[in-house]
PDB file of N, CA and C in Angstrom:
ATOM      1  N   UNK A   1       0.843  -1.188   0.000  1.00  0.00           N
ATOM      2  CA  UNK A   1       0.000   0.000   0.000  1.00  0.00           C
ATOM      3  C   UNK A   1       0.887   1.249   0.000  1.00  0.00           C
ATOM      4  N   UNK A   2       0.226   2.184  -1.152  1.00  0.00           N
ATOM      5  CA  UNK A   2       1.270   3.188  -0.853  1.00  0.00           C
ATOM      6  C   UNK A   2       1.010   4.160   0.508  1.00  0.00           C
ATOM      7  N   UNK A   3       2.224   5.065   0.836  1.00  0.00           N
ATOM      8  CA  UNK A   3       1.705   5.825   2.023  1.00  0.00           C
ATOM      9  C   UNK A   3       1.378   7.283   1.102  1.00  0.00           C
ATOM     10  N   UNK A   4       0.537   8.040   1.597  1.00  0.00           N
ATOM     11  CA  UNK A   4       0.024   9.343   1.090  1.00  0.00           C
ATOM     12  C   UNK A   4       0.974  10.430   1.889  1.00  0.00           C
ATOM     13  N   UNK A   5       1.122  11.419   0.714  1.00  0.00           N
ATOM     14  CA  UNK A   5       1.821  12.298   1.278  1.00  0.00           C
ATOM     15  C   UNK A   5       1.537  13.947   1.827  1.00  0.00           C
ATOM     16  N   UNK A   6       1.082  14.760   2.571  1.00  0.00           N
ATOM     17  CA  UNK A   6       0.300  15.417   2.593  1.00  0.00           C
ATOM     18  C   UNK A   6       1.291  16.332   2.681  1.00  0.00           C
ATOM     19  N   UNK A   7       1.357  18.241   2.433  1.00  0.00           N
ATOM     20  CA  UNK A   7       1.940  18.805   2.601  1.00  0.00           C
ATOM     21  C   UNK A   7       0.956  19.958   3.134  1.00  0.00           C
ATOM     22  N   UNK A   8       1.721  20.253   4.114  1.00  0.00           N
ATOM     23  CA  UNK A   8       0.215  21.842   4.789  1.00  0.00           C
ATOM     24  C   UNK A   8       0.496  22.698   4.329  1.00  0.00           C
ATOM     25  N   UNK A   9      -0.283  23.864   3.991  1.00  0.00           N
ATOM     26  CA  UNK A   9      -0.075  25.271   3.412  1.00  0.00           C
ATOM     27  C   UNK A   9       0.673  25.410   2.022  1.00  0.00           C
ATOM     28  N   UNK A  10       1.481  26.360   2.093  1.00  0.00           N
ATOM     29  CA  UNK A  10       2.212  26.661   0.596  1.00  0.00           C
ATOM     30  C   UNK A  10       3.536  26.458   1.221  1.00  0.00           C
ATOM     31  N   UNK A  11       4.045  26.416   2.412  1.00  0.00           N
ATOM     32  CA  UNK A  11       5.445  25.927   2.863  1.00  0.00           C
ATOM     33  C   UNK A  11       6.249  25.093   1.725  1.00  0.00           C
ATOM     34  N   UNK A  12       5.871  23.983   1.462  1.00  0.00           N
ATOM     35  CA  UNK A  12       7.004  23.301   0.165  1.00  0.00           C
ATOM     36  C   UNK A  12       6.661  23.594  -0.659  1.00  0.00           C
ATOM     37  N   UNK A  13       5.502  24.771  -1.556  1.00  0.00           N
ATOM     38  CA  UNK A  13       5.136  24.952  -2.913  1.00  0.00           C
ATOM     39  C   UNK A  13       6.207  25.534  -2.754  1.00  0.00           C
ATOM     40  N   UNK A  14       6.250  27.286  -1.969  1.00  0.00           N
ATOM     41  CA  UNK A  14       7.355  27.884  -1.861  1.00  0.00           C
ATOM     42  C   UNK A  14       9.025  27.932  -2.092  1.00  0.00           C
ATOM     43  N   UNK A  15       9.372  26.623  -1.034  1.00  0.00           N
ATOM     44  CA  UNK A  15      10.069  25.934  -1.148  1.00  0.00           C
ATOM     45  C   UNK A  15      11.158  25.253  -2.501  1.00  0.00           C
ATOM     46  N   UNK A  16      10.046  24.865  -3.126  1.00  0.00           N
ATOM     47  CA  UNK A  16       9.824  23.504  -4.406  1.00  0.00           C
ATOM     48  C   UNK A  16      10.387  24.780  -5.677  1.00  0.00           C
ATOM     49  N   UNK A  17       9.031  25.704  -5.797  1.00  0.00           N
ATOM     50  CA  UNK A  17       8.473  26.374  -6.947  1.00  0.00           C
ATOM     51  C   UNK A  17      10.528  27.255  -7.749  1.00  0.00           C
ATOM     52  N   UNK A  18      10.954  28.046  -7.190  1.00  0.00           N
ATOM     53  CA  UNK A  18      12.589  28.256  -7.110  1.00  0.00           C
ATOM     54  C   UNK A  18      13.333  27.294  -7.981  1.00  0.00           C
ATOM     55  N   UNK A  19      13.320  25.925  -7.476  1.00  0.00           N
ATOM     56  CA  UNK A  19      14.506  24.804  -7.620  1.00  0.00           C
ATOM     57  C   UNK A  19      14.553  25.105  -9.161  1.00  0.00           C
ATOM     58  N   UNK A  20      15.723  24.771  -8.937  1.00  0.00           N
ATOM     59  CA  UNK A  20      16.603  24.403 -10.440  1.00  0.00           C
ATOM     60  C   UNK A  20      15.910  22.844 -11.061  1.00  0.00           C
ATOM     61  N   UNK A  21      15.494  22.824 -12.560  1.00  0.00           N
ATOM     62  CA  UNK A  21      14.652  21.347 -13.017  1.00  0.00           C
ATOM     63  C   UNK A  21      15.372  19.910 -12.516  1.00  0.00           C
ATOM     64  N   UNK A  22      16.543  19.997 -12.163  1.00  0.00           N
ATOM     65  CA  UNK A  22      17.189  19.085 -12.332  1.00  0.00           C
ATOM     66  C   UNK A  22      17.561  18.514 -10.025  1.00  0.00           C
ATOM     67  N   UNK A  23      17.071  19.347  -9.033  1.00  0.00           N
ATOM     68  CA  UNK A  23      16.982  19.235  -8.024  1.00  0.00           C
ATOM     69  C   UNK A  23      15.052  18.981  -7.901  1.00  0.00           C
ATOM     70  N   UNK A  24      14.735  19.154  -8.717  1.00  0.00           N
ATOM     71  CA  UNK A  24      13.140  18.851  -8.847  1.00  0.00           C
ATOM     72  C   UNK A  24      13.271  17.832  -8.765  1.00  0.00           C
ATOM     73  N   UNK A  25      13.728  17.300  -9.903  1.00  0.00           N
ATOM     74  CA  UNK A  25      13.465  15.842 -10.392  1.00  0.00           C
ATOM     75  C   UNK A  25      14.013  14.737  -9.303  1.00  0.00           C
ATOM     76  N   UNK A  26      15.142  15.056  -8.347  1.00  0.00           N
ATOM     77  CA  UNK A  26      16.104  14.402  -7.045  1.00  0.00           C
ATOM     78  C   UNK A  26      15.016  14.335  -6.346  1.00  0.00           C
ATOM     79  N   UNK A  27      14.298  15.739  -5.901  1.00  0.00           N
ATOM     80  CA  UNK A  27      13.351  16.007  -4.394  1.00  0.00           C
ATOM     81  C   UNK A  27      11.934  14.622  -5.327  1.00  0.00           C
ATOM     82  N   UNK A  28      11.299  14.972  -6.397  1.00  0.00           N
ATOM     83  CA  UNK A  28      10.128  14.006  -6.799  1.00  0.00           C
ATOM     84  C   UNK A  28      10.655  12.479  -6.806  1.00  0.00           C
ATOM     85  N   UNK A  29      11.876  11.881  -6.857  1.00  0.00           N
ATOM     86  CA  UNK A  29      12.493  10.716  -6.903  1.00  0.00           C
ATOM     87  C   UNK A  29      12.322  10.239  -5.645  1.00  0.00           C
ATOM     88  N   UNK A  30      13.102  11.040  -4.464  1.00  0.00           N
ATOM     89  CA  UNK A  30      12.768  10.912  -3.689  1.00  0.00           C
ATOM     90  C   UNK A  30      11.499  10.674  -2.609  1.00  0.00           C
ATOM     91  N   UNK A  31      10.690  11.258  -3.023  1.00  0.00           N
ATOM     92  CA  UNK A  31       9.456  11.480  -2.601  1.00  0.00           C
ATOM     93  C   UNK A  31       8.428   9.866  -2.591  1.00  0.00           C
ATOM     94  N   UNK A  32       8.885   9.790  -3.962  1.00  0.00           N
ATOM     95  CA  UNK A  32       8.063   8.426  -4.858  1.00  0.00           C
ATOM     96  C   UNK A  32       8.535   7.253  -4.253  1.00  0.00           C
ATOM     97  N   UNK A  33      10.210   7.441  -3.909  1.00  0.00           N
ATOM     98  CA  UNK A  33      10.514   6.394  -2.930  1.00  0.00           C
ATOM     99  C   UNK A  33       9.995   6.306  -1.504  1.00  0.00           C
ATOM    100  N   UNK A  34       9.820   7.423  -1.022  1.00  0.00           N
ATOM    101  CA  UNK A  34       9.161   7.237   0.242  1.00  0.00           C
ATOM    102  C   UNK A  34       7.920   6.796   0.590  1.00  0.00           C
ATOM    103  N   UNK A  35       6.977   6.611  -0.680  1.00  0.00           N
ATOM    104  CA  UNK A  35       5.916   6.476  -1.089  1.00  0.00           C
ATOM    105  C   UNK A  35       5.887   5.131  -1.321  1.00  0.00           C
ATOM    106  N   UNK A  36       6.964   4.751  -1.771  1.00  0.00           N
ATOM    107  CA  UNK A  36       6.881   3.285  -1.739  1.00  0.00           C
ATOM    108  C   UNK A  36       7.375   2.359  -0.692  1.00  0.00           C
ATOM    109  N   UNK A  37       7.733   2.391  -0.112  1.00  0.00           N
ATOM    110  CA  UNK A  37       8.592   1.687   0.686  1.00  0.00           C
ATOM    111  C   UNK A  37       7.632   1.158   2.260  1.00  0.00           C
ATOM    112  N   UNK A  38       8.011   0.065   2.074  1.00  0.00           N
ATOM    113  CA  UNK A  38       7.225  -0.199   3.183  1.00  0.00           C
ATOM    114  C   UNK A  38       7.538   0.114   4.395  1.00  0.00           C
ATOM    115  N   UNK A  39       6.118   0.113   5.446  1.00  0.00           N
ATOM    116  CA  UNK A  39       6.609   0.691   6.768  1.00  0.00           C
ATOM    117  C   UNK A  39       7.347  -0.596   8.043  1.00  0.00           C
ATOM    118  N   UNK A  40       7.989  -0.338   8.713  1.00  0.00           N
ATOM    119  CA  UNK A  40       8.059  -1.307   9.439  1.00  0.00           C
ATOM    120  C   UNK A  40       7.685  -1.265  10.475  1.00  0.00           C
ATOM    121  N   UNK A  41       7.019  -2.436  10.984  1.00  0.00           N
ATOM    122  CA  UNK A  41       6.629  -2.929  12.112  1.00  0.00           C
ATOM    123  C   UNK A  41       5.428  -3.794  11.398  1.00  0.00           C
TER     124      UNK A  41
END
């Protein structure tokens, strides 16, 4: 199951919106992995 990722307010639009295309694409890689990965316990 994937886990959902929620972000509050505009804090990481802010954040995000700036980056250079190529630190986008690292932070969304990342993300997708965290999304996948199972939880433990």
């Amino acid at each position: 199951m994937a886990r959902q990722i929620i972000f509050h307010d505009k804090y990481f639009l802010d954040f995000y919106a700036p980056l250079q295309d190529k630190v986008k694409m690292k932070i969304k890689h990342s993300l997708e992995l965290i999304k996948q990965v199972d939880r433990a316990g």
